[in-house]
PDB file of N, CA and C in Angstrom:
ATOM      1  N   UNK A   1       0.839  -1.175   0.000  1.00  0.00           N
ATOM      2  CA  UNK A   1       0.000   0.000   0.000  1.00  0.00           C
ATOM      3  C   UNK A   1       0.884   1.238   0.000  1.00  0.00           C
ATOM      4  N   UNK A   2       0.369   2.228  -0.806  1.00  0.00           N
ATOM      5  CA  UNK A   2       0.870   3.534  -1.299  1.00  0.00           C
ATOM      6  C   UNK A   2       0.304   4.437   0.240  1.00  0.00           C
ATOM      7  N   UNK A   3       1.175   4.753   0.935  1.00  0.00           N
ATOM      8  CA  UNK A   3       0.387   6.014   1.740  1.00  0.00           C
ATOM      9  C   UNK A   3      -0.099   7.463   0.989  1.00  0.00           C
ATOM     10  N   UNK A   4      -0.761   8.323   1.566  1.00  0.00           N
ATOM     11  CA  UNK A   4      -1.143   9.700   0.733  1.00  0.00           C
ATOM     12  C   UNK A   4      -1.651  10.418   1.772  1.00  0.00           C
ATOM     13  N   UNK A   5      -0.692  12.055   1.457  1.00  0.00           N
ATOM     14  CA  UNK A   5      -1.528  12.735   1.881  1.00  0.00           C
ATOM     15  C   UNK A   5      -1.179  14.200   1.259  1.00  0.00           C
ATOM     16  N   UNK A   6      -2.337  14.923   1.534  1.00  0.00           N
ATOM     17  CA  UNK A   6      -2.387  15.740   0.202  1.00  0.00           C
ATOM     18  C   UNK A   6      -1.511  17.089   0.563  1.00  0.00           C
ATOM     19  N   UNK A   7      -0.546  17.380  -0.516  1.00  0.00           N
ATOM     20  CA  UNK A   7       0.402  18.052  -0.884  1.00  0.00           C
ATOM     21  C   UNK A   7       0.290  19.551  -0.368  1.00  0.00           C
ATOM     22  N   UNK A   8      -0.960  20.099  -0.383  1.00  0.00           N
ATOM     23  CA  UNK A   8      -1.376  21.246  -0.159  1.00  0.00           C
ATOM     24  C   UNK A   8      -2.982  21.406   0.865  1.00  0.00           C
ATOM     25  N   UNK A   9      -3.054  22.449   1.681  1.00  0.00           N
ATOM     26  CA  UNK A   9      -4.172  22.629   2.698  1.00  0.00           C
ATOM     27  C   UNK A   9      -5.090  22.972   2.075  1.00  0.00           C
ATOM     28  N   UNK A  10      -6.361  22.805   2.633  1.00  0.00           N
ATOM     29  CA  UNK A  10      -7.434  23.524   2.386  1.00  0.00           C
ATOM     30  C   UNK A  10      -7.288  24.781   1.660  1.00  0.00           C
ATOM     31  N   UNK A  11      -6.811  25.837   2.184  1.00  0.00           N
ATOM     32  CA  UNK A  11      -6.096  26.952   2.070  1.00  0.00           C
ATOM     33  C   UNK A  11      -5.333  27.525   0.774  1.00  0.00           C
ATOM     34  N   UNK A  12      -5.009  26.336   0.648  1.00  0.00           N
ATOM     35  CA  UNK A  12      -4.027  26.225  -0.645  1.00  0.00           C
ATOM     36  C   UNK A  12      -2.521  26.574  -0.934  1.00  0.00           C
ATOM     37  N   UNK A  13      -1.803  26.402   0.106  1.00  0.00           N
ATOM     38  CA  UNK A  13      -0.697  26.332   0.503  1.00  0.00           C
ATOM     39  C   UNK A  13      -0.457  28.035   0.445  1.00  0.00           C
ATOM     40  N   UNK A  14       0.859  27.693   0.683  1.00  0.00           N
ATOM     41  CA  UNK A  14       1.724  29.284   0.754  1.00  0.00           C
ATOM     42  C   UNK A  14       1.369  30.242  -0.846  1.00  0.00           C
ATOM     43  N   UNK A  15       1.229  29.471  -2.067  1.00  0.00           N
ATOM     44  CA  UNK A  15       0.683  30.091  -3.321  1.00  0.00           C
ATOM     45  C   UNK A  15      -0.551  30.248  -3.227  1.00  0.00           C
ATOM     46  N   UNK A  16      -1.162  29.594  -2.796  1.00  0.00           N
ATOM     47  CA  UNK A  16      -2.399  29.884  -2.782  1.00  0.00           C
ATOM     48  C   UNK A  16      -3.173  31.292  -1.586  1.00  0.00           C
ATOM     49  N   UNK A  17      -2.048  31.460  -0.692  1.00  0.00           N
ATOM     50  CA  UNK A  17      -2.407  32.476   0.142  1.00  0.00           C
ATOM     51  C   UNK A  17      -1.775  33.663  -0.720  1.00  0.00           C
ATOM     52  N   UNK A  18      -1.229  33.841  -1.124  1.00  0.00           N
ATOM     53  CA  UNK A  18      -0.484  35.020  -1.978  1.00  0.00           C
ATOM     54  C   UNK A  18      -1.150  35.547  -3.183  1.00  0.00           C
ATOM     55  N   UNK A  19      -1.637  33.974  -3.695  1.00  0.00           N
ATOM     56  CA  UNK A  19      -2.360  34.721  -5.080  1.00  0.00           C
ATOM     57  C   UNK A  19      -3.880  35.762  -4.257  1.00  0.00           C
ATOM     58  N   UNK A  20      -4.189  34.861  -3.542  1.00  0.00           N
ATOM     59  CA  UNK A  20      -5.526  35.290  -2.830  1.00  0.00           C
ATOM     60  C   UNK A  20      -5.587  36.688  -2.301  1.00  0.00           C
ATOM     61  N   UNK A  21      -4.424  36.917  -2.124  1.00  0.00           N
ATOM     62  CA  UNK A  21      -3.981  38.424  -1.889  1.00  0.00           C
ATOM     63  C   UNK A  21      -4.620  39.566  -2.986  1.00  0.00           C
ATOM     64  N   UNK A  22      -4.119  39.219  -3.754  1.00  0.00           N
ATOM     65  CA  UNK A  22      -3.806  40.348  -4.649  1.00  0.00           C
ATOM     66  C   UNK A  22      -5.157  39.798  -6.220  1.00  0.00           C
ATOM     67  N   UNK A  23      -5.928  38.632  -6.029  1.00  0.00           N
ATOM     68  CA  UNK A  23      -7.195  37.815  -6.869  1.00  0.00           C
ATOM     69  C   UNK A  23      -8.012  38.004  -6.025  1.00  0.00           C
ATOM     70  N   UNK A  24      -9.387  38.215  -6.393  1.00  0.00           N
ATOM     71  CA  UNK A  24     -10.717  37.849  -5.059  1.00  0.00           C
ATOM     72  C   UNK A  24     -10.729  36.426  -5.608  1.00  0.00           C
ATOM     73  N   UNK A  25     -11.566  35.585  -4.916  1.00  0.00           N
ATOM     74  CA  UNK A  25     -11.660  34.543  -4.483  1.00  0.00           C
ATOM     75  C   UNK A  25     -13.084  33.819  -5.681  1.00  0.00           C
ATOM     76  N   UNK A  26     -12.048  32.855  -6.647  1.00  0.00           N
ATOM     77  CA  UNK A  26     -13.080  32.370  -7.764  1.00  0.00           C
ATOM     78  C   UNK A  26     -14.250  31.785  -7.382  1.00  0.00           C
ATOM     79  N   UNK A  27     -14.167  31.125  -5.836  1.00  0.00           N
ATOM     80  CA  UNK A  27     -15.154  29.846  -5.512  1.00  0.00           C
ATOM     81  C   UNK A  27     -14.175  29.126  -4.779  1.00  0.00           C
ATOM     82  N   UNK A  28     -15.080  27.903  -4.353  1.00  0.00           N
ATOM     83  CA  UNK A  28     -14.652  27.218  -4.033  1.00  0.00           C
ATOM     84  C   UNK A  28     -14.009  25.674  -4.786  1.00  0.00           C
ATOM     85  N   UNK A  29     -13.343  25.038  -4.673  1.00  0.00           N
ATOM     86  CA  UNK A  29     -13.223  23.895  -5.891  1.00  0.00           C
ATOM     87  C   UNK A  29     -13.926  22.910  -5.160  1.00  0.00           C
ATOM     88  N   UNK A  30     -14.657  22.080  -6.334  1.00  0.00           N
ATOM     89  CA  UNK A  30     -15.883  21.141  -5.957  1.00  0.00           C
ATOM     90  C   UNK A  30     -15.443  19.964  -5.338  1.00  0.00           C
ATOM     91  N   UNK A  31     -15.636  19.035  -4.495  1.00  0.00           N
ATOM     92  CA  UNK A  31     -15.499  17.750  -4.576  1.00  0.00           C
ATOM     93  C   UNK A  31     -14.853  16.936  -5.566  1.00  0.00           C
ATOM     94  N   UNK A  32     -15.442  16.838  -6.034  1.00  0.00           N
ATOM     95  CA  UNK A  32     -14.710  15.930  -7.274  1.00  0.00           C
ATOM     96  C   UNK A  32     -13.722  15.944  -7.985  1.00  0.00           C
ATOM     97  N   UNK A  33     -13.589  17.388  -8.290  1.00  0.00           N
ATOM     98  CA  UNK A  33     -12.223  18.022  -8.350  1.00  0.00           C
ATOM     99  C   UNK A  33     -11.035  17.710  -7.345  1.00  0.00           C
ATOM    100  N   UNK A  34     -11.409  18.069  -6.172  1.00  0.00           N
ATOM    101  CA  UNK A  34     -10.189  17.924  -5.515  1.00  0.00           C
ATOM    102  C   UNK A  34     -10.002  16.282  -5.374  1.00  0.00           C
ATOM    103  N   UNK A  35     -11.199  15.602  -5.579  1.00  0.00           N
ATOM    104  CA  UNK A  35     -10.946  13.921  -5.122  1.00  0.00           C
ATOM    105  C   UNK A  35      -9.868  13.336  -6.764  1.00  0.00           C
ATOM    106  N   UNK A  36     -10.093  13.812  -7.799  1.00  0.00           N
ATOM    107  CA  UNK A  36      -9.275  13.792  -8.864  1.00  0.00           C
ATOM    108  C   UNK A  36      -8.281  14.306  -8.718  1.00  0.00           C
ATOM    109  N   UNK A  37      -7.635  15.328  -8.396  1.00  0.00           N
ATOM    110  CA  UNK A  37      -6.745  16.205  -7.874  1.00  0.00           C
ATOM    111  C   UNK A  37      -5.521  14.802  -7.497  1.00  0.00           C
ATOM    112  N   UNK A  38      -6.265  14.791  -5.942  1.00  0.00           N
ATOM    113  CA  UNK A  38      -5.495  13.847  -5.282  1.00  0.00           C
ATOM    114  C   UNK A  38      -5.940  11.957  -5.696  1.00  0.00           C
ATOM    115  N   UNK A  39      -6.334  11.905  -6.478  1.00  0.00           N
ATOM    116  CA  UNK A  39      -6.288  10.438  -7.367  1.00  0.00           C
ATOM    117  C   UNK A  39      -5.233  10.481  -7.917  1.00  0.00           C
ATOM    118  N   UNK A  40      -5.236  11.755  -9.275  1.00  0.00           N
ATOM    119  CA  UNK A  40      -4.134  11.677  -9.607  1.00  0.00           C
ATOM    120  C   UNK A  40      -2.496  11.930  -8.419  1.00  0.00           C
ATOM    121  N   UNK A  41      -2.420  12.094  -8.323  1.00  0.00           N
ATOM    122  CA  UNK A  41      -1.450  12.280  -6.806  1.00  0.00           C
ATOM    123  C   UNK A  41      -1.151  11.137  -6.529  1.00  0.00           C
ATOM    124  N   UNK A  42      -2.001  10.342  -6.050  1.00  0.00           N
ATOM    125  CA  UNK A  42      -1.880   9.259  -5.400  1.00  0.00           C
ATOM    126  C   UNK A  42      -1.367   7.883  -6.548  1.00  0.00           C
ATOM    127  N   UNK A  43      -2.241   8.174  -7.718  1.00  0.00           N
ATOM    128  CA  UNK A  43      -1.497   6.934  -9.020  1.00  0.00           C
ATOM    129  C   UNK A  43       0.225   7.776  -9.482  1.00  0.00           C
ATOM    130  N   UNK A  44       0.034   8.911  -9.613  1.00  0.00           N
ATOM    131  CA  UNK A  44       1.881   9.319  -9.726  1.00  0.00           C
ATOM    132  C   UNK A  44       2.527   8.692  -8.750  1.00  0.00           C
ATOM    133  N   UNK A  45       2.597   8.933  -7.366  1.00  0.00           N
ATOM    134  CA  UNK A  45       3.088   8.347  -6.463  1.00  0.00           C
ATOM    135  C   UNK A  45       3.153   6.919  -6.338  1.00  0.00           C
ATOM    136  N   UNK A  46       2.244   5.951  -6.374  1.00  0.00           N
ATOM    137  CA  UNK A  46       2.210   4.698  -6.945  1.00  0.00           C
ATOM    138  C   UNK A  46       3.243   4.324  -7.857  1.00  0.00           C
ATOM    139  N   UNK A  47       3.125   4.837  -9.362  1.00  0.00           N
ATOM    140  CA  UNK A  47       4.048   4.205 -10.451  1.00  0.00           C
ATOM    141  C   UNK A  47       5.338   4.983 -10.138  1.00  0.00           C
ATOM    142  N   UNK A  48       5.529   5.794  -9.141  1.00  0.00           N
ATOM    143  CA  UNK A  48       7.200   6.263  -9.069  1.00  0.00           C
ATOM    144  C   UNK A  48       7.698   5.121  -8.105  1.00  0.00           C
ATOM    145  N   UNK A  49       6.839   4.218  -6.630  1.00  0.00           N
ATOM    146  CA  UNK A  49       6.841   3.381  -6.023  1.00  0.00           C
ATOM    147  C   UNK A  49       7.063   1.876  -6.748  1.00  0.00           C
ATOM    148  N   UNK A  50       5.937   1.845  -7.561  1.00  0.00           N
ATOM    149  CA  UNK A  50       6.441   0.564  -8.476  1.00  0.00           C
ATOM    150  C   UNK A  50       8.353   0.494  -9.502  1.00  0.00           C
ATOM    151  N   UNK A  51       7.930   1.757  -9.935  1.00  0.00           N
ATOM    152  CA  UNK A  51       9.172   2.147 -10.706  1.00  0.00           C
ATOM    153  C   UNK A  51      10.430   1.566  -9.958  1.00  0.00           C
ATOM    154  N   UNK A  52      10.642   2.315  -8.948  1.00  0.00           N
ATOM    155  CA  UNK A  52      12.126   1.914  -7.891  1.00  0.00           C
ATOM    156  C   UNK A  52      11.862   0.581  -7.601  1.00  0.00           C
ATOM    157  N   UNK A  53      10.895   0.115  -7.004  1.00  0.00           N
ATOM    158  CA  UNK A  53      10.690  -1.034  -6.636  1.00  0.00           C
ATOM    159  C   UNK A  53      10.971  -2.208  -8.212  1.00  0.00           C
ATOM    160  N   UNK A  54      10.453  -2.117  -9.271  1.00  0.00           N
ATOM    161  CA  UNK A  54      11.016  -2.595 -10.016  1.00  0.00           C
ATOM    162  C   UNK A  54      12.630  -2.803 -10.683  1.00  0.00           C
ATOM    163  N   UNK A  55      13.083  -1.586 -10.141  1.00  0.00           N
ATOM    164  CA  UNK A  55      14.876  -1.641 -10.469  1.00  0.00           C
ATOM    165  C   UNK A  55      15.575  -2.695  -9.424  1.00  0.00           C
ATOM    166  N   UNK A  56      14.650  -2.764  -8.459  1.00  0.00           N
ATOM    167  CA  UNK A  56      15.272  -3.676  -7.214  1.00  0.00           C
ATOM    168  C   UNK A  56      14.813  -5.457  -8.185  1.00  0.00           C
ATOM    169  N   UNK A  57      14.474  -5.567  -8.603  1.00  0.00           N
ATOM    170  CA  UNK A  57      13.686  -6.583  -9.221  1.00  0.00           C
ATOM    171  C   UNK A  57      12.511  -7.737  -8.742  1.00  0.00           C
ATOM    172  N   UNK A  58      11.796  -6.415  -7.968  1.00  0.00           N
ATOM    173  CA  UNK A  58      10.522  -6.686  -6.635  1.00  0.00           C
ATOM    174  C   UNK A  58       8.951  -6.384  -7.955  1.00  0.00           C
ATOM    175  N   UNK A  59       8.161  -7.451  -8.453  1.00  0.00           N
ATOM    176  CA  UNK A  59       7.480  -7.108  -9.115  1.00  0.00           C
ATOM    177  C   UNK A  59       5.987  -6.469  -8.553  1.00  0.00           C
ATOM    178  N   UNK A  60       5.402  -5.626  -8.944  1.00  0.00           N
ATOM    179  CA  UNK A  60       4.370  -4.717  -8.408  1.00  0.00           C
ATOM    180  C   UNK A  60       2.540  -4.971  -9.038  1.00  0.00           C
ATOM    181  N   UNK A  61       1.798  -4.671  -8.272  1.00  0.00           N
ATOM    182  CA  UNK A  61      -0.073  -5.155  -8.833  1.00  0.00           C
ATOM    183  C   UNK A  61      -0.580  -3.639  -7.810  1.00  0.00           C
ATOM    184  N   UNK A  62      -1.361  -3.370  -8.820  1.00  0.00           N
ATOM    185  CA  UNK A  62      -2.270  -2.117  -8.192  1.00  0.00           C
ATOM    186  C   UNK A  62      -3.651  -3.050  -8.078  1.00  0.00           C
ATOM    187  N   UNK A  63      -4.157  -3.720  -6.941  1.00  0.00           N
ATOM    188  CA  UNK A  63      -5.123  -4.252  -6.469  1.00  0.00           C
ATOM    189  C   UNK A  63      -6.428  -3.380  -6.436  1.00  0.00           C
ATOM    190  N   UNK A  64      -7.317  -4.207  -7.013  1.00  0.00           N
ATOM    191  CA  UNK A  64      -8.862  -3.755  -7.319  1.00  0.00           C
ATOM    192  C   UNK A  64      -9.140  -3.538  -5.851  1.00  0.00           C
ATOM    193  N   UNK A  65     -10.636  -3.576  -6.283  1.00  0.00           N
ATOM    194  CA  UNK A  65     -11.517  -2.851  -4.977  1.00  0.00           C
ATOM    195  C   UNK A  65     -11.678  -4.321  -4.280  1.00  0.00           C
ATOM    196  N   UNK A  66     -12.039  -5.273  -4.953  1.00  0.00           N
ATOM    197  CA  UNK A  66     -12.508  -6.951  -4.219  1.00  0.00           C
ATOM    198  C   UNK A  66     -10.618  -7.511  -3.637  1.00  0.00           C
ATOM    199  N   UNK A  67     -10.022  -7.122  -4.391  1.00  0.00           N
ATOM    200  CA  UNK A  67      -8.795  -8.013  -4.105  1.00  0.00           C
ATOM    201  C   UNK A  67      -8.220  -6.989  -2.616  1.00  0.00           C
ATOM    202  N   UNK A  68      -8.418  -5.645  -2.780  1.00  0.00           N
ATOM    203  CA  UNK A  68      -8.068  -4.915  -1.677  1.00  0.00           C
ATOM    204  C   UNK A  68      -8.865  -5.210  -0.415  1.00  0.00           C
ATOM    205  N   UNK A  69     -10.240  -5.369  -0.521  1.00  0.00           N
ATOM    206  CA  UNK A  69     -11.396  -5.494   0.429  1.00  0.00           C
ATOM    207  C   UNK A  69     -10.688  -7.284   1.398  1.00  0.00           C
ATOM    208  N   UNK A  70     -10.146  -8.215   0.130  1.00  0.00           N
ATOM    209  CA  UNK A  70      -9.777  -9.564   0.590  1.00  0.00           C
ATOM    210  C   UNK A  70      -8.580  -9.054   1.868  1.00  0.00           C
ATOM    211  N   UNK A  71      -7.253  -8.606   1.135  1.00  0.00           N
ATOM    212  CA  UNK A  71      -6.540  -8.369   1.825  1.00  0.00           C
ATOM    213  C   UNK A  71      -6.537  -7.551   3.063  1.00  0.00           C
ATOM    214  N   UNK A  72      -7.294  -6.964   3.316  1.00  0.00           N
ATOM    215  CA  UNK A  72      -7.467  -6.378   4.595  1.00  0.00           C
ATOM    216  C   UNK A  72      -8.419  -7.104   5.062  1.00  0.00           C
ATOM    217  N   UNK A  73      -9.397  -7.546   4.950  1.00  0.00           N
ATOM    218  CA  UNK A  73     -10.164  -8.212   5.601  1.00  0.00           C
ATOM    219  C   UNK A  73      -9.391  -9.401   6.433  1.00  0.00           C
ATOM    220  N   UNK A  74      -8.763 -10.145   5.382  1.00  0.00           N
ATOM    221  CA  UNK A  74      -7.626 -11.557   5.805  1.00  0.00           C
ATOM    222  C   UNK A  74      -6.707 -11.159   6.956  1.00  0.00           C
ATOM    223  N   UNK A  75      -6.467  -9.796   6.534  1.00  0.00           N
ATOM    224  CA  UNK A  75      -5.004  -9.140   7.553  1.00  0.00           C
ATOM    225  C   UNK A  75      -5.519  -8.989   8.815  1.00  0.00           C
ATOM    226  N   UNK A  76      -6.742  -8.751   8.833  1.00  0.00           N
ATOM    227  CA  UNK A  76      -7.542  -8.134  10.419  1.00  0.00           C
ATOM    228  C   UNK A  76      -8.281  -9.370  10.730  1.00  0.00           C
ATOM    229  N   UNK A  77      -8.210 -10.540   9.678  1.00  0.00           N
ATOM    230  CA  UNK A  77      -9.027 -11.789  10.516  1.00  0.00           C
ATOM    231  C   UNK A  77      -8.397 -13.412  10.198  1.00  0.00           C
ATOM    232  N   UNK A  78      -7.251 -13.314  10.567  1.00  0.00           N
ATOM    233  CA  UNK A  78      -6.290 -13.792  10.143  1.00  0.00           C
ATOM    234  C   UNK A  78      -6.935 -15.354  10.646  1.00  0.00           C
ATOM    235  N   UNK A  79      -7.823 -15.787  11.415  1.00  0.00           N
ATOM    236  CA  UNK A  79      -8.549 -16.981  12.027  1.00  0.00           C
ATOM    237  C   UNK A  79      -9.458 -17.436  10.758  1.00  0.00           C
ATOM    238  N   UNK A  80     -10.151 -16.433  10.279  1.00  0.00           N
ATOM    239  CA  UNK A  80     -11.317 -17.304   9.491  1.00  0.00           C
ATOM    240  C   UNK A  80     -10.631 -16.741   7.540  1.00  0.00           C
ATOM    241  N   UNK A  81      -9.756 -16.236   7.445  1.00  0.00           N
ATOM    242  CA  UNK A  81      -9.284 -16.077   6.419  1.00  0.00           C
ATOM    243  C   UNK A  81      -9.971 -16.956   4.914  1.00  0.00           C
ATOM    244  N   UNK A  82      -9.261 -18.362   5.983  1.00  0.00           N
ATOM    245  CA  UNK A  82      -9.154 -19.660   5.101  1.00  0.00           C
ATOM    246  C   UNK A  82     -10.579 -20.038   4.354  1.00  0.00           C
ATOM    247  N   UNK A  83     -11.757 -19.622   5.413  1.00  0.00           N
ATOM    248  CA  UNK A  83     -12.983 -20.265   4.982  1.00  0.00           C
ATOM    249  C   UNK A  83     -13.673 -19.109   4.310  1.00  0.00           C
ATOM    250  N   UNK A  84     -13.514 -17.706   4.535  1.00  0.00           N
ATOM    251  CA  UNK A  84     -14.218 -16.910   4.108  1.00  0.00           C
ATOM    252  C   UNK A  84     -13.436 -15.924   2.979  1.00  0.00           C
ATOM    253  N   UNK A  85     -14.471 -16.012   1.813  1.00  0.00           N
ATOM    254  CA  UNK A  85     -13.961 -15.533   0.825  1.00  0.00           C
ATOM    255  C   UNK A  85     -15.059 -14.244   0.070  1.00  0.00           C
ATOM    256  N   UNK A  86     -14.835 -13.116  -0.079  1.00  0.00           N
ATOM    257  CA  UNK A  86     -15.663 -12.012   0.005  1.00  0.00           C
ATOM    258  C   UNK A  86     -15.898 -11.767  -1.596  1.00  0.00           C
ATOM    259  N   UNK A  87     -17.533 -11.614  -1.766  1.00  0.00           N
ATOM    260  CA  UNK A  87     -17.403 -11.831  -3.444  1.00  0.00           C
ATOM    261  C   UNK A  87     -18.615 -10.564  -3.595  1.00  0.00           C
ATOM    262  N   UNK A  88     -19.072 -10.386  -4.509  1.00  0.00           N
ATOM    263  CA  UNK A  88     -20.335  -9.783  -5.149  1.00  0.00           C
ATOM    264  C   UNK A  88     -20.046  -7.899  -4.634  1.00  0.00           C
ATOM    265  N   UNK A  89     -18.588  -7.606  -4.925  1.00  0.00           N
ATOM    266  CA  UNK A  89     -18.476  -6.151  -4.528  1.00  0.00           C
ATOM    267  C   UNK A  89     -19.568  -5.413  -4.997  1.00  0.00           C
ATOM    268  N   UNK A  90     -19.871  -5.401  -6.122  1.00  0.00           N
ATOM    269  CA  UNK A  90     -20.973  -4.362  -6.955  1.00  0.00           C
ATOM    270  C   UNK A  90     -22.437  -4.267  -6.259  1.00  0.00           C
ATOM    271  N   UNK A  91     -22.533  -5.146  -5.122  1.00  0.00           N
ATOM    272  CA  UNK A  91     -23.481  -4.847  -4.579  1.00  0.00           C
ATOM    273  C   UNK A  91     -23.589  -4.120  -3.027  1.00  0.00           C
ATOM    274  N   UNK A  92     -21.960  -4.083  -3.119  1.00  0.00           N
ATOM    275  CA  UNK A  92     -21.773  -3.714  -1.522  1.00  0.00           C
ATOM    276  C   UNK A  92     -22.452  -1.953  -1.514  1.00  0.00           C
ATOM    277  N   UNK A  93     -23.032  -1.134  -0.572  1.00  0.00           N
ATOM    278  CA  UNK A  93     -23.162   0.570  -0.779  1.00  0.00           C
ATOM    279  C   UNK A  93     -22.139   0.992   0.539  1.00  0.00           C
ATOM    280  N   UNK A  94     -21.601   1.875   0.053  1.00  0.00           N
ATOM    281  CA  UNK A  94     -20.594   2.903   0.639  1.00  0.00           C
ATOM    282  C   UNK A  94     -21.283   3.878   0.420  1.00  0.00           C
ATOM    283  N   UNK A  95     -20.936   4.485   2.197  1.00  0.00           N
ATOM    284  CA  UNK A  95     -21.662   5.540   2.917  1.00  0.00           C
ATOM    285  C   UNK A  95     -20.398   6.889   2.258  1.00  0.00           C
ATOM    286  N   UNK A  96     -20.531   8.044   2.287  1.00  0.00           N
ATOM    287  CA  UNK A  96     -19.736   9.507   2.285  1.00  0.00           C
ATOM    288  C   UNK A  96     -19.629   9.745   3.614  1.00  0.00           C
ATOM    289  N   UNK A  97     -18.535  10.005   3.959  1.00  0.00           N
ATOM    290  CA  UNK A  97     -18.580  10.457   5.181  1.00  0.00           C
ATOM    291  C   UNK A  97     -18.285  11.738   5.593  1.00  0.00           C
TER     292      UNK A  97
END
């Protein structure tokens, strides 16, 4: 797993307080935007991780949503691992928090 965390504040870092100075203020940026923002962020960071890690000759998998859901699940229930196997993601609903 890739850790992340995002590059710049709410605020919008030290450029972003400066431009704000001397610009009034366009809005706010939407959700989705910033969740793309830091997607992309987070897959750069990834393939620079795979990258090095591949010169070592350590081979790399960017794990789906079911294969990620397995592995943590297995990691935190390391007793029933063996018998339980987690399937039908597309029906699971995720809350916003």
């Amino acid at each position: 797993m890739v850790p992340f965390a995002p590059s710049e504040t709410e605020s919008g870092g030290l450029l972003g307080k400066l431009s704000g100075i001397f610009q009034p203020s366009s809005g706010s940026v939407s959700h989705s935007e910033t969740f793309e923002t830091y997607r992309n962020q987070l897959l750069q960071r990834a393939d620079q991780v795979a990258s090095a890690l591949s010169g070592t000759g350590v081979l790399t998998k960017m794990l789906g949503t079911e294969e990620t859901i397995e592995l943590l699940y297995n990691t935190y229930n390391p007793s029933v691992f063996a018998t339980t196997i987690i399937k039908n993601v597309d029906q699971l609903e995720l809350s916003k928090r």
